[in-house]
C-alpha atoms as a PDB file:
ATOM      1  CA  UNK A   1     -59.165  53.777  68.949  1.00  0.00           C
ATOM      2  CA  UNK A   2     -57.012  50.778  69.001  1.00  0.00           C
ATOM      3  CA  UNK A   3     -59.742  48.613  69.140  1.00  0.00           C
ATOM      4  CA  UNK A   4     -61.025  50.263  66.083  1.00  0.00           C
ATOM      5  CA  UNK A   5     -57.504  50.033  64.119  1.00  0.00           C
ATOM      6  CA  UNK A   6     -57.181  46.036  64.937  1.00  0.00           C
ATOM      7  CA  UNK A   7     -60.653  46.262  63.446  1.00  0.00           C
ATOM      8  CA  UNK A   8     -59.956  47.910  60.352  1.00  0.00           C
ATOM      9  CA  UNK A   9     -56.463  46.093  60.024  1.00  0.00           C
ATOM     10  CA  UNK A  10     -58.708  42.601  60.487  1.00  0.00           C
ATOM     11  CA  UNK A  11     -61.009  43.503  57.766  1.00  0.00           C
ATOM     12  CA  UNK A  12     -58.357  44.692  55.653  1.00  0.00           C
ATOM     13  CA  UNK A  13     -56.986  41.106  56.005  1.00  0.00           C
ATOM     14  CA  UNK A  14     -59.869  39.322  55.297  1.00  0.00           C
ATOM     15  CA  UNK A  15     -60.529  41.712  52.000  1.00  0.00           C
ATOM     16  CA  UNK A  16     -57.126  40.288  50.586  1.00  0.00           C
ATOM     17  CA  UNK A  17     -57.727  36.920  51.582  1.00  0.00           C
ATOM     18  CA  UNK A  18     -61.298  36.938  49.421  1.00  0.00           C
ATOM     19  CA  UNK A  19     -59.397  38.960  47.099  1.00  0.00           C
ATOM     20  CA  UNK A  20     -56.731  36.175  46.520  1.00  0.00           C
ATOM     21  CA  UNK A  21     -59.306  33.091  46.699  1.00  0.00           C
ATOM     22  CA  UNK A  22     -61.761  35.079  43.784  1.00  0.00           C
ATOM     23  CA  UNK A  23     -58.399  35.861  42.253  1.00  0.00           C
ATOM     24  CA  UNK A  24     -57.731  31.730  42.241  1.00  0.00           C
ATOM     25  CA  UNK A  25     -61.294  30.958  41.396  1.00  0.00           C
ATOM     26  CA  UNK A  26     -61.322  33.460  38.386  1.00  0.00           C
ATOM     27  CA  UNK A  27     -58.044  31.602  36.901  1.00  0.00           C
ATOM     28  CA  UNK A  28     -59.702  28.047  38.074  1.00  0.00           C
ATOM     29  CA  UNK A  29     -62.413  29.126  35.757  1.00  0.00           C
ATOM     30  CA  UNK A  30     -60.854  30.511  33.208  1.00  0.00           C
ATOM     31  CA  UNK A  31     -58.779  27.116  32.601  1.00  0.00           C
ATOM     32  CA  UNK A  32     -61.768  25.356  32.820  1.00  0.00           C
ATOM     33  CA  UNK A  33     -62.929  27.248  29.772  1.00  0.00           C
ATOM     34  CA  UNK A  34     -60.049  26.936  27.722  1.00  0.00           C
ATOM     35  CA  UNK A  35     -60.363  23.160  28.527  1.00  0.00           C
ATOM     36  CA  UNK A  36     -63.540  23.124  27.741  1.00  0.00           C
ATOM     37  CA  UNK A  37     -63.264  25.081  24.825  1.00  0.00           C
ATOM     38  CA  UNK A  38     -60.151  22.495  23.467  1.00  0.00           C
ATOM     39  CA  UNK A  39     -62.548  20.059  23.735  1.00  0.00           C
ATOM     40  CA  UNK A  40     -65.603  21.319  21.924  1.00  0.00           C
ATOM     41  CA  UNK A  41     -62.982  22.560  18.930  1.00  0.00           C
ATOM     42  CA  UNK A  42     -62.177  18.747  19.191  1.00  0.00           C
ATOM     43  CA  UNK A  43     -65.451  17.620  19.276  1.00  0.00           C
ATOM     44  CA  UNK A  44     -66.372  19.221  16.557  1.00  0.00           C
ATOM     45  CA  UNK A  45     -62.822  18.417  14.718  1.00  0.00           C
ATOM     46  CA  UNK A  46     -64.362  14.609  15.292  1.00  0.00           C
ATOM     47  CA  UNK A  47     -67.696  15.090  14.155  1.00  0.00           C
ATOM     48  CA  UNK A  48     -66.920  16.898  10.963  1.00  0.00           C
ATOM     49  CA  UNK A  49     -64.580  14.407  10.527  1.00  0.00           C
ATOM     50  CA  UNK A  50     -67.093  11.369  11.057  1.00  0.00           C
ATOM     51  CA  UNK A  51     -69.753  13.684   8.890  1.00  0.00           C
ATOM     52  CA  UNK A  52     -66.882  13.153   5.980  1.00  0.00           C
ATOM     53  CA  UNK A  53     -67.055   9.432   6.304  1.00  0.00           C
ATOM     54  CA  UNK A  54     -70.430   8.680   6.529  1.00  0.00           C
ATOM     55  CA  UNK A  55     -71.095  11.103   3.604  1.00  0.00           C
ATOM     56  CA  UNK A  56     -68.585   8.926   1.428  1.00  0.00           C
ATOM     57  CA  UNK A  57     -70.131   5.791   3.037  1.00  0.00           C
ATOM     58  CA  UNK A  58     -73.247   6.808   1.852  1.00  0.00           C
ATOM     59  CA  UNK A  59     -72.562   8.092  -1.960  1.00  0.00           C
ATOM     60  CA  UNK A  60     -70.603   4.504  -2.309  1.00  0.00           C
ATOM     61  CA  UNK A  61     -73.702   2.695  -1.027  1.00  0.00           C
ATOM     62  CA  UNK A  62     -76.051   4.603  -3.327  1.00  0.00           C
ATOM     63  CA  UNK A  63     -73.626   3.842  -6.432  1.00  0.00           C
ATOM     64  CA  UNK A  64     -74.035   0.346  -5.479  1.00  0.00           C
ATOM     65  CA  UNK A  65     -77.700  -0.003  -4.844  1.00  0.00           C
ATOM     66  CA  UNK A  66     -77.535   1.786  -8.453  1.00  0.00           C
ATOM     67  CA  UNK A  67     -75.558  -1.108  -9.887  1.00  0.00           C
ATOM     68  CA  UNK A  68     -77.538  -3.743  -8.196  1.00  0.00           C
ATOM     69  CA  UNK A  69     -81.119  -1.978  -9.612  1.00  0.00           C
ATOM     70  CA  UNK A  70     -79.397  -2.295 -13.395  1.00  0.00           C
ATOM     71  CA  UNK A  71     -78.318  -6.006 -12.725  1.00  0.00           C
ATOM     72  CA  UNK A  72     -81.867  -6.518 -11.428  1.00  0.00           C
ATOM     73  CA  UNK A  73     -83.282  -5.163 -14.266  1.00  0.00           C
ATOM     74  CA  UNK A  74     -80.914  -7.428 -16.148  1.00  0.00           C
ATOM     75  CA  UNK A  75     -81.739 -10.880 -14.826  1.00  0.00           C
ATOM     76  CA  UNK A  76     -85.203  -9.403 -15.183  1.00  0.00           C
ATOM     77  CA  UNK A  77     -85.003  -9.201 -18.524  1.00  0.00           C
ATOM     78  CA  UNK A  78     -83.007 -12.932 -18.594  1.00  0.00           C
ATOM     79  CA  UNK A  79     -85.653 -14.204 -16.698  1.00  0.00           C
ATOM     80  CA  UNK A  80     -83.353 -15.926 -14.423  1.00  0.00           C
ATOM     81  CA  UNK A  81     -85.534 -15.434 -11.296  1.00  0.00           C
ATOM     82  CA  UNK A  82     -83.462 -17.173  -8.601  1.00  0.00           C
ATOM     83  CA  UNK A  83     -81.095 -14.599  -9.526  1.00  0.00           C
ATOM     84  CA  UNK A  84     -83.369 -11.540  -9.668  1.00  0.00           C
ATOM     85  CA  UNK A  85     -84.668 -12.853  -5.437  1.00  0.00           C
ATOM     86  CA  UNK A  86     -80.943 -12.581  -4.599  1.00  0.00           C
ATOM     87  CA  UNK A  87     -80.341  -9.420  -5.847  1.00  0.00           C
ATOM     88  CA  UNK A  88     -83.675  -8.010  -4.479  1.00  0.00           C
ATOM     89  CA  UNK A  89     -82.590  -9.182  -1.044  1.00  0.00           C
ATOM     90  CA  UNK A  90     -78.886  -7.177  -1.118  1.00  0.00           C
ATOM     91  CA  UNK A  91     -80.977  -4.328  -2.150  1.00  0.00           C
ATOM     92  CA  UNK A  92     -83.150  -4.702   0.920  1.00  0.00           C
ATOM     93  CA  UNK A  93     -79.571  -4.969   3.030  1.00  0.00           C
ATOM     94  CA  UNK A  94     -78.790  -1.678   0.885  1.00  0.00           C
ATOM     95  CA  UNK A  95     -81.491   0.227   1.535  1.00  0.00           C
ATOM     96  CA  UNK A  96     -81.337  -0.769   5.447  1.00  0.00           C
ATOM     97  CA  UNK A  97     -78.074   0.910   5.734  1.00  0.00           C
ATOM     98  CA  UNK A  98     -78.690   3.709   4.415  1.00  0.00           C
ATOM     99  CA  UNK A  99     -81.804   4.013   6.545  1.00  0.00           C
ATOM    100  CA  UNK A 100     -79.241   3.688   9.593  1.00  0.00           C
ATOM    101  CA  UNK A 101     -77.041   6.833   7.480  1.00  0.00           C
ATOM    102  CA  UNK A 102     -79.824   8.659   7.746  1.00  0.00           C
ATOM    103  CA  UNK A 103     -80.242   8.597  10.985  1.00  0.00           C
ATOM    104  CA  UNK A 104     -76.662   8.525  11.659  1.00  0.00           C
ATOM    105  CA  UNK A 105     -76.716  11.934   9.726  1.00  0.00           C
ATOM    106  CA  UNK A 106     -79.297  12.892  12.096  1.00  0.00           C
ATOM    107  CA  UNK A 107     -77.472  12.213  15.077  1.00  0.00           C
ATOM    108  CA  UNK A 108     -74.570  13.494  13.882  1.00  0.00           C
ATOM    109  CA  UNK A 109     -76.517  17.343  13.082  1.00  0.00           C
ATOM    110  CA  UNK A 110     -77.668  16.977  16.633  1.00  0.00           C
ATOM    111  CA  UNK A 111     -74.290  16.922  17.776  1.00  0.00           C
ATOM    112  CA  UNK A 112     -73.630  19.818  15.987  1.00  0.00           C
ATOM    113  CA  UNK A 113     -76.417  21.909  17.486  1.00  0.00           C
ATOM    114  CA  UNK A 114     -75.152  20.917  20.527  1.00  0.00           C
ATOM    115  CA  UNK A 115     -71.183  21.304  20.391  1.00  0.00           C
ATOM    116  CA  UNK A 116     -72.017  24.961  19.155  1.00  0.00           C
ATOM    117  CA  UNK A 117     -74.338  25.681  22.265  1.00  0.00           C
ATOM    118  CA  UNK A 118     -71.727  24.421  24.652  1.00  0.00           C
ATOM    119  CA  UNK A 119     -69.121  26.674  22.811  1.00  0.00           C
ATOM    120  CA  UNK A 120     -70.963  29.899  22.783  1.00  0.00           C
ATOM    121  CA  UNK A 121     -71.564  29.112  26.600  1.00  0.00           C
ATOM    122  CA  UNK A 122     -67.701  28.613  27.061  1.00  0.00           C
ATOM    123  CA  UNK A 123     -67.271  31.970  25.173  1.00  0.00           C
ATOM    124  CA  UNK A 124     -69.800  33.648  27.228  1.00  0.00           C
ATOM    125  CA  UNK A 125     -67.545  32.084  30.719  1.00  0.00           C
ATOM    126  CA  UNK A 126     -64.097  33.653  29.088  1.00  0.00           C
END
């Protein structure tokens, strides 16, 4: 019978010393959520952020390449074709960046996807 009690008090033990460590792991997880939570609400705090910019960048380069088509059209009309090649290559350098806004957008949407897959994960480990 004593054999059996040291038995039972042994076990008993043990069951509060897993308790405790899943106890610790729970709260080691748990504040790994809310860290990583923090950091996808920042994440996406930065992206919208950068999504701003690049969305300004891009309305100010297409008012520009708008300006440099009427002044093209201009020295067109003057005939003053040295100045018509110049302009035609700043509106090549025009349209190249926004080609790179585009894809920057792109990027940017992928990012997105992405930040809110990692926080519904985080939300499903909370």
């Amino acid at each position: 019978v004593s054999g059996l009690t040291k038995s039972l008090d042994d076990a008993k033990v043990s069951c509060q010393k897993k308790a405790k460590r899943n106890d610790k792991l729970q709260r080691e997880i748990e504040d790994v959520g809310l860290s990583a939570a923090k950091s996808a609400e920042n994440a996406a705090a930065t992206i919208g952020q950068l999504e701003k910019d690049l969305e300004e960048e891009f309305q100010i380069t297409t008012q520009l390449k708008r300006g440099m088509e009427d002044l093209k059209k201009k020295s067109q009309k003057e005939e003053d074709d040295n100045y018509t090649d110049e302009l035609e290559d700043l509106l090549s350098s025009l349209r190249m960046i926004q080609c790179w806004q585009l894809s920057h957008f792109q990027r940017i949407n992928k990012l997105v996807s992405e930040n809110k897959e990692q926080a519904r994960s985080i939300q499903l480990l909370s």
